[in-house]
Each structure stands twice: as structure tokens, then as C-alpha cells.
PDB file of N, CA and C in Angstrom:
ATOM      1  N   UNK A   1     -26.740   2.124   5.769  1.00  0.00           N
ATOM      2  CA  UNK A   1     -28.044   2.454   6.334  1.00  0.00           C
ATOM      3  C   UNK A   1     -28.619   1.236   7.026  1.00  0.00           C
ATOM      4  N   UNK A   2     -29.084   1.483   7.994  1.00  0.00           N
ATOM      5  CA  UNK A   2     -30.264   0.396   8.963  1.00  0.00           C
ATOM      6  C   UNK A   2     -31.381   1.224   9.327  1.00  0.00           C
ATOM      7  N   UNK A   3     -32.219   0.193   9.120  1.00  0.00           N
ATOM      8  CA  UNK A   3     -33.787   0.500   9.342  1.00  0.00           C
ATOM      9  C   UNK A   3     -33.923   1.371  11.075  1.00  0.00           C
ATOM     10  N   UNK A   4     -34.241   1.951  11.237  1.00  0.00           N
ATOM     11  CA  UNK A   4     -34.068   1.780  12.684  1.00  0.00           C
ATOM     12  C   UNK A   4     -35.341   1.580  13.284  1.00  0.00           C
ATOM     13  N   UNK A   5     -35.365   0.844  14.735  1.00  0.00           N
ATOM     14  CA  UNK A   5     -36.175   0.076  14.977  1.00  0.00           C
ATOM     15  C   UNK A   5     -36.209   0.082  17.111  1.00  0.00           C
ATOM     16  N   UNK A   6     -35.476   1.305  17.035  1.00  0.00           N
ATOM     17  CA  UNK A   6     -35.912   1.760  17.835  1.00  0.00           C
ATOM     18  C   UNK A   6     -37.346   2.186  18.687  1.00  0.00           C
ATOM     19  N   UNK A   7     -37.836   1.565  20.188  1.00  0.00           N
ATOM     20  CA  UNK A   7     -39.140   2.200  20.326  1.00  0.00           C
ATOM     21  C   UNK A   7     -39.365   3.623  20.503  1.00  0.00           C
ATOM     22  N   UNK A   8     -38.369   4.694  20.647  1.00  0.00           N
ATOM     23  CA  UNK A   8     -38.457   5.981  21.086  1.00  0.00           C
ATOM     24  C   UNK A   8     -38.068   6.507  19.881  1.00  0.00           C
ATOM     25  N   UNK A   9     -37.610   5.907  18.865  1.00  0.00           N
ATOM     26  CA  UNK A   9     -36.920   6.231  17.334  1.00  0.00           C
ATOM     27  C   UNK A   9     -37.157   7.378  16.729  1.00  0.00           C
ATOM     28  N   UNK A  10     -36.769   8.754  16.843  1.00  0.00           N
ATOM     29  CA  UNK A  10     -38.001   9.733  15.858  1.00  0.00           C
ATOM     30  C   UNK A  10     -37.664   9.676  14.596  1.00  0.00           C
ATOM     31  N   UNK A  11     -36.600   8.890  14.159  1.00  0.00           N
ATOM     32  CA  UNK A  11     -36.515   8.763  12.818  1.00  0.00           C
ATOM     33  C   UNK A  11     -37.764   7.814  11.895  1.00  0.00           C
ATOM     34  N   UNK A  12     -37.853   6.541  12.775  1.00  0.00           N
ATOM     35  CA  UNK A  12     -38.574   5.452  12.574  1.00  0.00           C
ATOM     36  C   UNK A  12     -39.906   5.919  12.795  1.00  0.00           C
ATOM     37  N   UNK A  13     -40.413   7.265  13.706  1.00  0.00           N
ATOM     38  CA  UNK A  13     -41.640   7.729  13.910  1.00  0.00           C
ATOM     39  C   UNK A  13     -42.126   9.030  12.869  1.00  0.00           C
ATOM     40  N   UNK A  14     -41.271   9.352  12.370  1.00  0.00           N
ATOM     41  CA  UNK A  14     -40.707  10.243  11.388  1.00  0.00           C
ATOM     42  C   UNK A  14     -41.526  11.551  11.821  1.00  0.00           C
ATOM     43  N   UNK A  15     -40.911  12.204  13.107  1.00  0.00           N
ATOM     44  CA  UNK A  15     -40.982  13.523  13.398  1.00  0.00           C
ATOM     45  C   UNK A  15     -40.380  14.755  12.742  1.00  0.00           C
ATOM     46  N   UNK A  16     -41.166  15.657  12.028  1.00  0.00           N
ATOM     47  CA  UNK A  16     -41.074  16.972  11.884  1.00  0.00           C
ATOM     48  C   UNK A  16     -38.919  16.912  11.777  1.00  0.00           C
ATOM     49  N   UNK A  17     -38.767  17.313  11.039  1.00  0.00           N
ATOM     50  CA  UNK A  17     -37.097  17.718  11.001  1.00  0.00           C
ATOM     51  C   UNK A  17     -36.076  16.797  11.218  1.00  0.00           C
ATOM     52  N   UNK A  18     -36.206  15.545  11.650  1.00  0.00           N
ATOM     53  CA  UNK A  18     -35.608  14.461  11.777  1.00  0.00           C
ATOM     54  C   UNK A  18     -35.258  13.985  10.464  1.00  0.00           C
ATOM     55  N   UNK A  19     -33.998  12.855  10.301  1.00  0.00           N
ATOM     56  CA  UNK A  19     -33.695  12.306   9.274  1.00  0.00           C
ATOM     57  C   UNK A  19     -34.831  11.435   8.709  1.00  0.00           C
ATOM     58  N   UNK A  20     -34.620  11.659   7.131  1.00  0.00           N
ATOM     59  CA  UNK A  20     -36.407  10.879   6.535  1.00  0.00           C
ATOM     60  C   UNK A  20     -35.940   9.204   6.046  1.00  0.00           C
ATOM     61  N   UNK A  21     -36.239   8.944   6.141  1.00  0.00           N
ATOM     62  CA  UNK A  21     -35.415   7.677   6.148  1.00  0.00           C
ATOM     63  C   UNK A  21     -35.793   6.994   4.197  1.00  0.00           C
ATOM     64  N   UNK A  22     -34.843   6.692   3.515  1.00  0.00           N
ATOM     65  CA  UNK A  22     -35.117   6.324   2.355  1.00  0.00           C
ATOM     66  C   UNK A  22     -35.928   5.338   2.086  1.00  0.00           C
ATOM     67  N   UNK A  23     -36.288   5.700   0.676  1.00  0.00           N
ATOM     68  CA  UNK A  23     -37.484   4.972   0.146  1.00  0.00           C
ATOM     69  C   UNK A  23     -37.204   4.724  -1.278  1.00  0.00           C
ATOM     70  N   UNK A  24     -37.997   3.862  -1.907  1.00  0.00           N
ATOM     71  CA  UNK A  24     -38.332   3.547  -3.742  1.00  0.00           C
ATOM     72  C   UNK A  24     -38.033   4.589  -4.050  1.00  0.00           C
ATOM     73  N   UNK A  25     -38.937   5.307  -4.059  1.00  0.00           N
ATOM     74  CA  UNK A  25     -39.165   6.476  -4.689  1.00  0.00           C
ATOM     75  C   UNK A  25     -38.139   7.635  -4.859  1.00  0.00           C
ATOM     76  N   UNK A  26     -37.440   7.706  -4.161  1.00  0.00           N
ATOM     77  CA  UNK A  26     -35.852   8.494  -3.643  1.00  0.00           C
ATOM     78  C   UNK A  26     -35.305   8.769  -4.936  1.00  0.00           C
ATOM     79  N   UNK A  27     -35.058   7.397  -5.614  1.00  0.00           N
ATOM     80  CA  UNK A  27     -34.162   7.007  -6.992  1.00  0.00           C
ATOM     81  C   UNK A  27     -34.252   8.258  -7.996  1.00  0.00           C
ATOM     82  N   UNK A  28     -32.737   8.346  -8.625  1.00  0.00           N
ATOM     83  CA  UNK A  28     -33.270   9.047  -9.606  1.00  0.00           C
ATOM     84  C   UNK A  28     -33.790   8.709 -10.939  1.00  0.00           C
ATOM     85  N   UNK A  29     -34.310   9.608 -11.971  1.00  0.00           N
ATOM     86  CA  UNK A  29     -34.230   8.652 -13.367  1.00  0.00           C
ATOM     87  C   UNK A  29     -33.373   7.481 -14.127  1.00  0.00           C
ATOM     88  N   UNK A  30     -33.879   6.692 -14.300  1.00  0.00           N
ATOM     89  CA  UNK A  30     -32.864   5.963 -15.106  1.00  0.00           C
ATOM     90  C   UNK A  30     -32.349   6.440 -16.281  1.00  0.00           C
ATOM     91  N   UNK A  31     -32.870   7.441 -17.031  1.00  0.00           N
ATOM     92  CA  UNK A  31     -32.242   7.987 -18.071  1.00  0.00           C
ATOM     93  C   UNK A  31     -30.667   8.889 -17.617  1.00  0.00           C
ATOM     94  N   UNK A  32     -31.403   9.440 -16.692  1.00  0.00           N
ATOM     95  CA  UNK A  32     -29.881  10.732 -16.110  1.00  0.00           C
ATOM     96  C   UNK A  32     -28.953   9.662 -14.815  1.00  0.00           C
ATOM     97  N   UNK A  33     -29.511   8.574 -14.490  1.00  0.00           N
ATOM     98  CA  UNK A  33     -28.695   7.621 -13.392  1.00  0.00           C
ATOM     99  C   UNK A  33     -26.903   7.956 -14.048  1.00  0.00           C
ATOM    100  N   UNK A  34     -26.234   7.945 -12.914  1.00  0.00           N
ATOM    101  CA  UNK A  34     -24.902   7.862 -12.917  1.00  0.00           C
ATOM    102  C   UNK A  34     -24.274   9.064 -14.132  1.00  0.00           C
ATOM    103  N   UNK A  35     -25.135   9.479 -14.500  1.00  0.00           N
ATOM    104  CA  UNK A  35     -24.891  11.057 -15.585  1.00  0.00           C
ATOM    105  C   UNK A  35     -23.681  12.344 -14.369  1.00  0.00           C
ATOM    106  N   UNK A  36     -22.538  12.744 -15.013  1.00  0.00           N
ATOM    107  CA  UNK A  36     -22.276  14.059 -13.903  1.00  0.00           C
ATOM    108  C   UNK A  36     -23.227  15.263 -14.017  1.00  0.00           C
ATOM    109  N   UNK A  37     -22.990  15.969 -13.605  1.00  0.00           N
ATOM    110  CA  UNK A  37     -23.296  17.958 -13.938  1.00  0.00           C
ATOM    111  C   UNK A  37     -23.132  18.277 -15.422  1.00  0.00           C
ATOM    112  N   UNK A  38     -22.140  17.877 -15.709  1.00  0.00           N
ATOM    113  CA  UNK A  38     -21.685  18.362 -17.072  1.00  0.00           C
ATOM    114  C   UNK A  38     -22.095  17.538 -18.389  1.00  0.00           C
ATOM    115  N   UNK A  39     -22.773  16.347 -18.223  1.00  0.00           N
ATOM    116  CA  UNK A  39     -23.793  15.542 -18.990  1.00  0.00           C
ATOM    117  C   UNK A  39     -22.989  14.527 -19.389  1.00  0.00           C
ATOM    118  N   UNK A  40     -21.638  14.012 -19.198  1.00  0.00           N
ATOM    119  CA  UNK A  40     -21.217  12.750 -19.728  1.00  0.00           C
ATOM    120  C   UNK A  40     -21.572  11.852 -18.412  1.00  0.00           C
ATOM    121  N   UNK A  41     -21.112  10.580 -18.996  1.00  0.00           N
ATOM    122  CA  UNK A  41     -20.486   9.607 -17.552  1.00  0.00           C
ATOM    123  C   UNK A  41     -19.373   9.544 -17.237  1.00  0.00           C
ATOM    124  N   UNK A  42     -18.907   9.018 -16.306  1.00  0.00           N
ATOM    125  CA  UNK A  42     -17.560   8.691 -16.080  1.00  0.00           C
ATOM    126  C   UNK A  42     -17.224   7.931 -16.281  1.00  0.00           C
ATOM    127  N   UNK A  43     -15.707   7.898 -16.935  1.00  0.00           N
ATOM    128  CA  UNK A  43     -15.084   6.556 -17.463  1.00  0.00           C
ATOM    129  C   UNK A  43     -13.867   6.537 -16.490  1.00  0.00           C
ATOM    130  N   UNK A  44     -13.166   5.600 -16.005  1.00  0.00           N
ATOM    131  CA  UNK A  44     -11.896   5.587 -14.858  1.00  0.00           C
ATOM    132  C   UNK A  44     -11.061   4.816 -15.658  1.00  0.00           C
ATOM    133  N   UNK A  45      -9.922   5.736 -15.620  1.00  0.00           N
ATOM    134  CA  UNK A  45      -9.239   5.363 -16.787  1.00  0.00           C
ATOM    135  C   UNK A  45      -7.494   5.379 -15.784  1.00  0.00           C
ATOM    136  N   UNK A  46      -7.196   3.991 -16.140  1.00  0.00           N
ATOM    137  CA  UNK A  46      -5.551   3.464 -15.468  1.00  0.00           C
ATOM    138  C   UNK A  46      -4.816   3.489 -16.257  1.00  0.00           C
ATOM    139  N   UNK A  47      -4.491   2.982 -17.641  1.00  0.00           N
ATOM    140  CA  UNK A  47      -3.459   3.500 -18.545  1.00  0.00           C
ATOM    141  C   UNK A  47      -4.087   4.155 -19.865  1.00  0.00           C
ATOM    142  N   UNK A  48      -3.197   4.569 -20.561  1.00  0.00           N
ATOM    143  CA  UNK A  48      -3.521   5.084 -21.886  1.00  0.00           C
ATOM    144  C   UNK A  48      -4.264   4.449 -22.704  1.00  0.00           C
ATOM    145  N   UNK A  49      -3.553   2.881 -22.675  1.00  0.00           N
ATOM    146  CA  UNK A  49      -4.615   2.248 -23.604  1.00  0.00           C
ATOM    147  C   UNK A  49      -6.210   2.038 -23.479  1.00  0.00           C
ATOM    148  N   UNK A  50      -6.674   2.561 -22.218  1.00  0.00           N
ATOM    149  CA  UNK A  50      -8.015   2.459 -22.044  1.00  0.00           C
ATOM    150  C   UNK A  50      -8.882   3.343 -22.356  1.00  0.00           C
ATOM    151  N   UNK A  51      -8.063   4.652 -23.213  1.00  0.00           N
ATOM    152  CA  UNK A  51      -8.394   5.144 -23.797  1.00  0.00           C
ATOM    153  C   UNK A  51      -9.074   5.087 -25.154  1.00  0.00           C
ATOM    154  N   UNK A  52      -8.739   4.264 -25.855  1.00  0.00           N
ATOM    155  CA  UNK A  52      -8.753   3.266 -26.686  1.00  0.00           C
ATOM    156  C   UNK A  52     -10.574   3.034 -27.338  1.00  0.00           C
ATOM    157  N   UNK A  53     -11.009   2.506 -25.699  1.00  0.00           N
ATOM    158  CA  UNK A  53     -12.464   2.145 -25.934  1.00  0.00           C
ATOM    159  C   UNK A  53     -13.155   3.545 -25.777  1.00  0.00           C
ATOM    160  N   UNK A  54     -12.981   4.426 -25.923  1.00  0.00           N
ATOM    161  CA  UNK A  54     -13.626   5.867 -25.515  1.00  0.00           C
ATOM    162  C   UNK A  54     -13.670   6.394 -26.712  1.00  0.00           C
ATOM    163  N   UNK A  55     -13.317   5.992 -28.184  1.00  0.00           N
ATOM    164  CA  UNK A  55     -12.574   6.203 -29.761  1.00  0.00           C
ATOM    165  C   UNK A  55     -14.224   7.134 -30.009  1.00  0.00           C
ATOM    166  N   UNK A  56     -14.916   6.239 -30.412  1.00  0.00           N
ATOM    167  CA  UNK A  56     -16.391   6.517 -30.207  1.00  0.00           C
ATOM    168  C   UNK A  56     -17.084   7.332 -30.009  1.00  0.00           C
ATOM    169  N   UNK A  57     -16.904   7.536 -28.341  1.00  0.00           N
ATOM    170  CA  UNK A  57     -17.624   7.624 -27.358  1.00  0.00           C
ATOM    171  C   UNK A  57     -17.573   8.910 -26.327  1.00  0.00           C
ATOM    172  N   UNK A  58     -16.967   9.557 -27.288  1.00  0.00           N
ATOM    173  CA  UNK A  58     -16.110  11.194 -26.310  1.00  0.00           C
ATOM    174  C   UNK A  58     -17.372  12.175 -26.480  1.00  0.00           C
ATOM    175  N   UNK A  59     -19.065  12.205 -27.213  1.00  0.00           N
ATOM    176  CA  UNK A  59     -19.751  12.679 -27.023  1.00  0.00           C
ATOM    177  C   UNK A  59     -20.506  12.022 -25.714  1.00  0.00           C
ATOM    178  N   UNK A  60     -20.332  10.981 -25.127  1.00  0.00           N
ATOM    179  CA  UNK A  60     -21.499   9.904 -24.206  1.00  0.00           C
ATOM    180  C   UNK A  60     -20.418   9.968 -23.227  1.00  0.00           C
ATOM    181  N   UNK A  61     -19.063   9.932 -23.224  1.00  0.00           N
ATOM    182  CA  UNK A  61     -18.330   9.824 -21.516  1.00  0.00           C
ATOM    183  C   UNK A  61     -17.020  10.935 -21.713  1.00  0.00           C
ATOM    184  N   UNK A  62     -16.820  10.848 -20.358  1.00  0.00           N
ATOM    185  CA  UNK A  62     -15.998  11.741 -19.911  1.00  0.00           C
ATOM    186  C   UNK A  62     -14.739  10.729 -19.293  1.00  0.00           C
ATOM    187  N   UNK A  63     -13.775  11.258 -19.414  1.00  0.00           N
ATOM    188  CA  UNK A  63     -12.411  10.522 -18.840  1.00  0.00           C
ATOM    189  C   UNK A  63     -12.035  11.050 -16.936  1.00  0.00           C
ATOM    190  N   UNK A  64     -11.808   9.558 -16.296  1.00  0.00           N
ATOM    191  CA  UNK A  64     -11.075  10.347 -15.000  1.00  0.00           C
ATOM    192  C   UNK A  64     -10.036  10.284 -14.435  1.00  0.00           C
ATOM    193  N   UNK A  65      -9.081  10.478 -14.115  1.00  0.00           N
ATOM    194  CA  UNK A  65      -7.931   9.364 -14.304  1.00  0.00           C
ATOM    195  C   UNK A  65      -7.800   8.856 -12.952  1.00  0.00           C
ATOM    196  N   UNK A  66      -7.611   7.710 -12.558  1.00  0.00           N
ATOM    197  CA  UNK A  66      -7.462   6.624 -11.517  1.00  0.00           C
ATOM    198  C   UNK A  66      -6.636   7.799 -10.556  1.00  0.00           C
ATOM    199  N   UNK A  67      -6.488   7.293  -9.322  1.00  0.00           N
ATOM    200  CA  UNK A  67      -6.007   8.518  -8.116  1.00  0.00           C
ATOM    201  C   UNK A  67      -4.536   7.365  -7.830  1.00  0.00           C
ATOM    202  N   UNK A  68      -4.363   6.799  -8.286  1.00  0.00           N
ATOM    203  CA  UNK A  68      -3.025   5.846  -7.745  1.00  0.00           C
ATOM    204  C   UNK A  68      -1.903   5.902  -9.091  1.00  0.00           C
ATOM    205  N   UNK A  69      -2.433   6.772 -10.402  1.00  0.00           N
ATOM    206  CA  UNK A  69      -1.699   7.281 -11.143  1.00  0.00           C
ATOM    207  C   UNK A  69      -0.425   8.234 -10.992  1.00  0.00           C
ATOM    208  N   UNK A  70       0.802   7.743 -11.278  1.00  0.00           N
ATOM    209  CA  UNK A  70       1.711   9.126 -11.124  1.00  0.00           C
ATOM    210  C   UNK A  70       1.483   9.941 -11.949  1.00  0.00           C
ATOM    211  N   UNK A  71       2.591  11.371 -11.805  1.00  0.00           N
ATOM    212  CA  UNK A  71       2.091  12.619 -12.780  1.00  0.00           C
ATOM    213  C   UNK A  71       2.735  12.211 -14.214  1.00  0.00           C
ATOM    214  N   UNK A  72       3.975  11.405 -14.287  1.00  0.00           N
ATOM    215  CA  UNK A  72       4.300  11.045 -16.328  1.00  0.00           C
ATOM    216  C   UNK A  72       3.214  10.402 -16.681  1.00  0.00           C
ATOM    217  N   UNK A  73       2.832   9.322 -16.220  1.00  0.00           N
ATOM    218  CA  UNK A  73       1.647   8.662 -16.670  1.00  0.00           C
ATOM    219  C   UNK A  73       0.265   9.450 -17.025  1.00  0.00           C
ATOM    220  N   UNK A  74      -0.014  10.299 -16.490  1.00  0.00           N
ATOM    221  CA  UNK A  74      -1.153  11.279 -16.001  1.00  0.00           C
ATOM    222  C   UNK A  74      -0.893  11.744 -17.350  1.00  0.00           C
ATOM    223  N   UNK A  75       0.436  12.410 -17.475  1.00  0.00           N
ATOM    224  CA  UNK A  75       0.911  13.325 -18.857  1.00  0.00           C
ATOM    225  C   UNK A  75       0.357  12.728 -19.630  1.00  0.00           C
ATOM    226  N   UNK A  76       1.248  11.332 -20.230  1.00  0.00           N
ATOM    227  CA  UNK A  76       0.312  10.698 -21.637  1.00  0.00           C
ATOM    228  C   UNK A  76      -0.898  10.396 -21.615  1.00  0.00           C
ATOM    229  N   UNK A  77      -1.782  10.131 -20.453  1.00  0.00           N
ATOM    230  CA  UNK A  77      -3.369   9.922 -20.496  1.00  0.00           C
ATOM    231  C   UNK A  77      -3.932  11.386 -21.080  1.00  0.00           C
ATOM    232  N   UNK A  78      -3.505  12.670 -20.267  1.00  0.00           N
ATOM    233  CA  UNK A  78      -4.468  13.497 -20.651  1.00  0.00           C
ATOM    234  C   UNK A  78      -3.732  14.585 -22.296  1.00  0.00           C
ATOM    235  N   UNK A  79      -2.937  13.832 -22.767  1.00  0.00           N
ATOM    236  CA  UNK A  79      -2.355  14.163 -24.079  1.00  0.00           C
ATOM    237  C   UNK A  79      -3.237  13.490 -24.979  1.00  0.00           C
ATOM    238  N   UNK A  80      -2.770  11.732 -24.709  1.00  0.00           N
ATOM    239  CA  UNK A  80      -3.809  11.181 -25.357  1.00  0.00           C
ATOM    240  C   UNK A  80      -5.491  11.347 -25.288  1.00  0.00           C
ATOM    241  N   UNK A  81      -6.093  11.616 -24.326  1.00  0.00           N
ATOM    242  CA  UNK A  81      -7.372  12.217 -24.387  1.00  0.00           C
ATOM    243  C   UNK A  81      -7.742  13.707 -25.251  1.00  0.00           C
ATOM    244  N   UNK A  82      -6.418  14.720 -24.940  1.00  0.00           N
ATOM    245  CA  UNK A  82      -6.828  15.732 -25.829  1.00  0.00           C
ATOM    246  C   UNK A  82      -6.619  15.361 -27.471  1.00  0.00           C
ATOM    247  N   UNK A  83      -6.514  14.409 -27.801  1.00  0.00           N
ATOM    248  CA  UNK A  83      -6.248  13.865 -29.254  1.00  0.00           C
ATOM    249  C   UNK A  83      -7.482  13.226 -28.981  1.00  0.00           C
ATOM    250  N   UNK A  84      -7.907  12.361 -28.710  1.00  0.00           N
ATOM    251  CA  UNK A  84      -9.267  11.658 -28.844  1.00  0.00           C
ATOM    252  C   UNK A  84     -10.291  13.119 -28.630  1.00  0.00           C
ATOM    253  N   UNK A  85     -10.344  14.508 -28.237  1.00  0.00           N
ATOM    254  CA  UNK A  85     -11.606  14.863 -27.904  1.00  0.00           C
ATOM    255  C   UNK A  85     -12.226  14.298 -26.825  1.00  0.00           C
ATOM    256  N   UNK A  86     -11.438  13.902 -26.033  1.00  0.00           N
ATOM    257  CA  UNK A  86     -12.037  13.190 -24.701  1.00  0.00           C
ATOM    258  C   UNK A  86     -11.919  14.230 -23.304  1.00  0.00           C
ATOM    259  N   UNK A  87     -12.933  14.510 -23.099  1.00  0.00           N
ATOM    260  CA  UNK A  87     -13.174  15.819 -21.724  1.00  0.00           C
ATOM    261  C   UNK A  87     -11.970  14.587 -20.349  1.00  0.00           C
ATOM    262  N   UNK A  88     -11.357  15.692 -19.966  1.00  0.00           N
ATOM    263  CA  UNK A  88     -10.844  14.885 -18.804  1.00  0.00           C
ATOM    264  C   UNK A  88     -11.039  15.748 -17.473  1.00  0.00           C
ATOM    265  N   UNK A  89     -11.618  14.506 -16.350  1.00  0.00           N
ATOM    266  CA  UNK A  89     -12.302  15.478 -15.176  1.00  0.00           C
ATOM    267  C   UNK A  89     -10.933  16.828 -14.355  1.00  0.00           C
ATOM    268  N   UNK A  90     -10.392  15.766 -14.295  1.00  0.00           N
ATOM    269  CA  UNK A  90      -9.477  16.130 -13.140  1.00  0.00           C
ATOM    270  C   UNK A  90      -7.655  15.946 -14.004  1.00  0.00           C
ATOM    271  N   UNK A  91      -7.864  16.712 -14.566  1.00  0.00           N
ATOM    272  CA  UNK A  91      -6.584  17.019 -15.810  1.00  0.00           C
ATOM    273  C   UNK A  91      -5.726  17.239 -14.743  1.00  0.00           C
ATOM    274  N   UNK A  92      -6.130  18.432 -14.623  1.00  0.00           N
ATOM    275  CA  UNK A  92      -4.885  19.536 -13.721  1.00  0.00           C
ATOM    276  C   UNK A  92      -4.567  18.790 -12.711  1.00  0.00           C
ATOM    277  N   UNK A  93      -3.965  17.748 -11.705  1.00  0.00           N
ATOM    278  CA  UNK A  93      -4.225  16.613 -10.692  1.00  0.00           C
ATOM    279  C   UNK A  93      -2.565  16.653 -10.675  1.00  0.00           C
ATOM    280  N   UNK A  94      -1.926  16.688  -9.877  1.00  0.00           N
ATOM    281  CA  UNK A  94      -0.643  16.465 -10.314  1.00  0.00           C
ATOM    282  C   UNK A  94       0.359  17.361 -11.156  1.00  0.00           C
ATOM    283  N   UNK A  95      -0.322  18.086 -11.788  1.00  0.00           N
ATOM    284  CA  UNK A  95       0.355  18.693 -12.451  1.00  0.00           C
ATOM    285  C   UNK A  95       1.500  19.657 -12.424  1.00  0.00           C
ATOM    286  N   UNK A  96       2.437  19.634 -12.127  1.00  0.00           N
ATOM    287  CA  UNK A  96       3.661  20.820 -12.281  1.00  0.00           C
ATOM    288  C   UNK A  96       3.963  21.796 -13.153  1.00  0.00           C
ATOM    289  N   UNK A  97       3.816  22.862 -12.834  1.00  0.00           N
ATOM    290  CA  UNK A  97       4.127  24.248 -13.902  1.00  0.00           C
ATOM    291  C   UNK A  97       5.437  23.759 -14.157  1.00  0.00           C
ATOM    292  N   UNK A  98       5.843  23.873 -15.632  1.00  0.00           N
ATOM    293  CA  UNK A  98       7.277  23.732 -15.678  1.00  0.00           C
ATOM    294  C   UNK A  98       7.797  25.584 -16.132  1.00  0.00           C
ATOM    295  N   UNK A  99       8.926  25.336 -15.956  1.00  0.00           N
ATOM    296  CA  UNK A  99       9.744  26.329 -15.905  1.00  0.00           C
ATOM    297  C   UNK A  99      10.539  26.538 -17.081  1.00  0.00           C
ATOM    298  N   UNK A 100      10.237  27.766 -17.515  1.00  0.00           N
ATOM    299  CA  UNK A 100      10.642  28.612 -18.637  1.00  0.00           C
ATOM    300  C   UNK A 100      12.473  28.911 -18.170  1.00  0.00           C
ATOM    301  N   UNK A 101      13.231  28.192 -19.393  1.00  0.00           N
ATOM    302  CA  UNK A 101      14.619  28.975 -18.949  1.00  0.00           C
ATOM    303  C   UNK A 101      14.894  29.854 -20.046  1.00  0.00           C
TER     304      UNK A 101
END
């Protein structure tokens, strides 16, 4: 964002339907700050063991797993999370139906 500072600016003149340009006040609560939809936080989680610090904490955060994760790795994170009781955002990510022989 930049101020704009334009003389013909209708943002900076703040006409009717134009972009409103942010302010203080904008912010949200600090109680619900960085909270998702679903009421935890997010935790970004790269290996299993960082699971670890979440032991606790599986009522207050939610697990996500890093996007540069492969799918075996992915496997033991969201195994190990369903043993901790740890919500994981984006489980299904990778995932392959395996096949019934």
C-alpha cells in the first residue's frame, strides 16, 4: 500500500465508491487476531517432530503442513497429528487413494 498523493486522486479525496484507503481503526481484535474460521491458530508444521510442541495445545492450534512437503512425509505428519488430537488444515493435500487388490 502507498498513501496516494495524487492531486486528482479520488481515492486520496475519498469519493463515493472508490477504494477507502486504510486506517487504525481497520484492525481487528486482538483477542480473535490471527484466529481461523474454525477457532484455532495456525501452526506450520515441516517435520513430525514439530509436532511435538502442539502435545498441549491441540485445543488452542490447529496443524498445517508446510507446501514444500512430499506426500510420505505428509503421511507421518498427519498420522502423527491424528494421535496427538491435532485438527490438520489441509490433510487431504497430496494424498493418493490407494488401491484395494
Amino acid at each position: 500500500w502507498r498513501k496516494p498523493r495524487g492531486i486528482d486522486g479520488r481515492v486520496r479525496r475519498k469519493f463515493k465508491g472508490s477504494t477507502i484507503i486504510p486506517n487504525i481503526g481497520y484492525g481487528s481484535d486482538k483477542k480473535t487476531r490471527f484466529r481461523l474460521k474454525n477457532g484455532f491458530y495456525k501452526f506450520l508444521v515441516q517435520s513430525p517432530a514439530d509436532l511435538e510442541m502442539l502435545l498441549m495445545h491441540n485445543e488452542k492450534y490447529c496443524v498445517e503442513v508446510a507446501h514444500n512437503i512430499g506426500a510420505k512425509k505428509r503421511k507421518e505428519i498427519v498420522e502423527r497429528a491424528d494421535q496427538l488430537r491435532l485438527h490438520v488444515t489441509n490433510r487431504f493435500a497430496r494424498l493418493r487413494a490407494e488401491e484395494n487388490e
